[in-house]
Protein backbone atom coordinates (compact mmCIF):
# COMPACT_ATOMS: atom_id res chain seq x y z
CA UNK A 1 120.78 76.89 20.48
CA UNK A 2 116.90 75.83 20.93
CA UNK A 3 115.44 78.38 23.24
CA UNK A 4 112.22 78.38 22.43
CA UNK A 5 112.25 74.34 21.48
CA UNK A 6 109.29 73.71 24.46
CA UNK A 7 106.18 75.27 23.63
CA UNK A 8 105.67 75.78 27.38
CA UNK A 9 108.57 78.07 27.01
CA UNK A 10 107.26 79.72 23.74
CA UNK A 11 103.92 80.75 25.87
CA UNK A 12 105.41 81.81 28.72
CA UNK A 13 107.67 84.11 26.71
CA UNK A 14 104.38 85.20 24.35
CA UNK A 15 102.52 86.34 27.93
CA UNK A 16 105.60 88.21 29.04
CA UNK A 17 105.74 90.30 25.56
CA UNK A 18 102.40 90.77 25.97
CA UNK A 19 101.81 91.98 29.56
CA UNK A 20 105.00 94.27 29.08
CA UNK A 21 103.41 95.80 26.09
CA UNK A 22 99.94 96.51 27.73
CA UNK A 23 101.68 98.06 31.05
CA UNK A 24 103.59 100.49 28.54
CA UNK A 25 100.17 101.36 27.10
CA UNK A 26 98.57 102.12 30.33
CA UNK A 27 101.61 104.08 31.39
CA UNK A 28 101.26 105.87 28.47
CA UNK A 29 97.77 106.55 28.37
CA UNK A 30 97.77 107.52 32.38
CA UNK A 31 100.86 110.08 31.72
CA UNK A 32 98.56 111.40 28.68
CA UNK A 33 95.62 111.93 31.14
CA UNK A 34 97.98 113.55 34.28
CA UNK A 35 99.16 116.24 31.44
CA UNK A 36 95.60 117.56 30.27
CA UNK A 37 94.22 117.27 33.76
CA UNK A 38 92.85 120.77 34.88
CA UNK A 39 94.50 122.78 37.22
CA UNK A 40 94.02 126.42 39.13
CA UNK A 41 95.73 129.53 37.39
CA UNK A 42 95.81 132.59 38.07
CA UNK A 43 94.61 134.95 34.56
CA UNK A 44 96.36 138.58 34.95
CA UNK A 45 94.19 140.98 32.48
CA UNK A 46 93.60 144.68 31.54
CA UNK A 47 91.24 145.96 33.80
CA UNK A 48 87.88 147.01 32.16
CA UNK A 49 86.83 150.29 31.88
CA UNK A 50 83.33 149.98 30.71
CA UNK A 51 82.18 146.63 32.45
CA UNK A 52 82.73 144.46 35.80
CA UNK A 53 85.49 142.91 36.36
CA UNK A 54 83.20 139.27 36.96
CA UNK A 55 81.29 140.27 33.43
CA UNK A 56 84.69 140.77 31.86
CA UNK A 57 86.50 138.09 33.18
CA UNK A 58 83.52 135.50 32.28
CA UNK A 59 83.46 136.35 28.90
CA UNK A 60 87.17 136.33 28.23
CA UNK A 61 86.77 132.93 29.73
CA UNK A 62 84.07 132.52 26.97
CA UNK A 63 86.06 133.65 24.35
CA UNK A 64 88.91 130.85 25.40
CA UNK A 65 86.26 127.88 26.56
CA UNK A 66 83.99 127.85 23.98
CA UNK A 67 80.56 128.79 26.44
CA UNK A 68 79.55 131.07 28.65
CA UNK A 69 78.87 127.61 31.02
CA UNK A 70 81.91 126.15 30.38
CA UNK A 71 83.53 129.22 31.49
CA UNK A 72 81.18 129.32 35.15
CA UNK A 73 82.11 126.12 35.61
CA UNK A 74 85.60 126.67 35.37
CA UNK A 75 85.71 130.51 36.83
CA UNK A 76 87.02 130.17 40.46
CA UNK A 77 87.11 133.79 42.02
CA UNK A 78 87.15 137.23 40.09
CA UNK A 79 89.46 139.69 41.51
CA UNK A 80 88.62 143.33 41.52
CA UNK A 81 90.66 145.56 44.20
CA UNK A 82 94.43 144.96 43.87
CA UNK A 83 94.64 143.54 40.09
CA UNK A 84 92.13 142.86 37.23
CA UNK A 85 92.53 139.39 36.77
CA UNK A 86 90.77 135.79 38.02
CA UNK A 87 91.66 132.54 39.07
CA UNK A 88 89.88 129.79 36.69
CA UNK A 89 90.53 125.81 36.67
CA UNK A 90 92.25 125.08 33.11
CA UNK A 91 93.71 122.19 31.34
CA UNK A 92 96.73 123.02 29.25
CA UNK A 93 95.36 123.58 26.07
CA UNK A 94 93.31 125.95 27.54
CA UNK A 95 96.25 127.96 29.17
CA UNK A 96 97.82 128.09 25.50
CA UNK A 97 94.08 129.18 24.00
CA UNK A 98 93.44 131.87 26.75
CA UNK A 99 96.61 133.03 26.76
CA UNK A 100 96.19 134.34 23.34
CA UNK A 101 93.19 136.62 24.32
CA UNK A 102 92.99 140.08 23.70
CA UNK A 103 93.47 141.63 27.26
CA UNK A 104 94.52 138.58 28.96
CA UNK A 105 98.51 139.93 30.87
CA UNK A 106 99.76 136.86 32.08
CA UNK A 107 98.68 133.21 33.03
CA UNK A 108 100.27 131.77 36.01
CA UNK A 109 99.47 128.58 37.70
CA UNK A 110 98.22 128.97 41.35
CA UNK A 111 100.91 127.86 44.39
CA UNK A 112 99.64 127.15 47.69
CA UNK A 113 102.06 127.60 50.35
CA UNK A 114 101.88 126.23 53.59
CA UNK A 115 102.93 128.25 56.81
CA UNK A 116 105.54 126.36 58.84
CA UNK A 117 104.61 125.14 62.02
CA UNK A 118 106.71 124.81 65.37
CA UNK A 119 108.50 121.24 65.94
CA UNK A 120 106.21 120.20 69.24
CA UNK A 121 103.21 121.78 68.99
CA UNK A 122 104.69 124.74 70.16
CA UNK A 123 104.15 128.39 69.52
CA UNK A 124 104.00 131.03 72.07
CA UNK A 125 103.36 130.65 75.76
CA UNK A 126 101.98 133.75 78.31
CA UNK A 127 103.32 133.74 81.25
């Protein structure tokens, strides 16, 4: 059985080996990057009792981020009334590293929900 006798064939079959091989590496290397992409969460903590909330949250941030910039950049909104806590963009690895601070509750990502809107632009009508 001479499969391969014609070195056309031989080629052909070298190219298909090798463009199979680099589409696994990119598929690889792209599901790598989707995985440590940042994303919003929402960082439950101890409220402070003698700082703000914003000074508090930043430098637990800090504390996980490695800078006091990093940890701007990344702070989204500080909450203060109904719980002690902030929303912050984080990759993975950060979740696991900020979980692990003193004072940090809980980390959650963030959900947006969307209200549900009438079939037909409807809604309600005065008459």
């Amino acid at each position: 059985m001479q499969t391969f006798a014609h070195p056309g064939r031989r080629v052909f079959y070298l190219n298909l080996i090798i463009v199979s091989l680099l589409s696994l590496i990119v598929m690889a290397a792209s599901t790598g990057e989707a995985t440590s992409e940042a994303k919003v969460h929402i960082i439950y903590t101890e409220k402070p009792t003698d700082e703000e909330p914003k000074d508090y949250h930043l430098r637990t941030l800090s504390s996980a981020l490695g800078s006091e910039e990093a940890a701007k950049d990344a702070l989204i909104y500080s909450y203060k009334e109904a719980a002690s806590g902030f929303s912050a963009k984080l990759t993975p690895e950060q979740v696991e590293e900020i979980s692990k601070q003193p004072g940090v509750i809980q980390v959650v990502p963030s959900q947006t929900y969307q209200l549900h809107k009438p079939v037909g632009g409807g809604g309600f009508k005065l008459t």
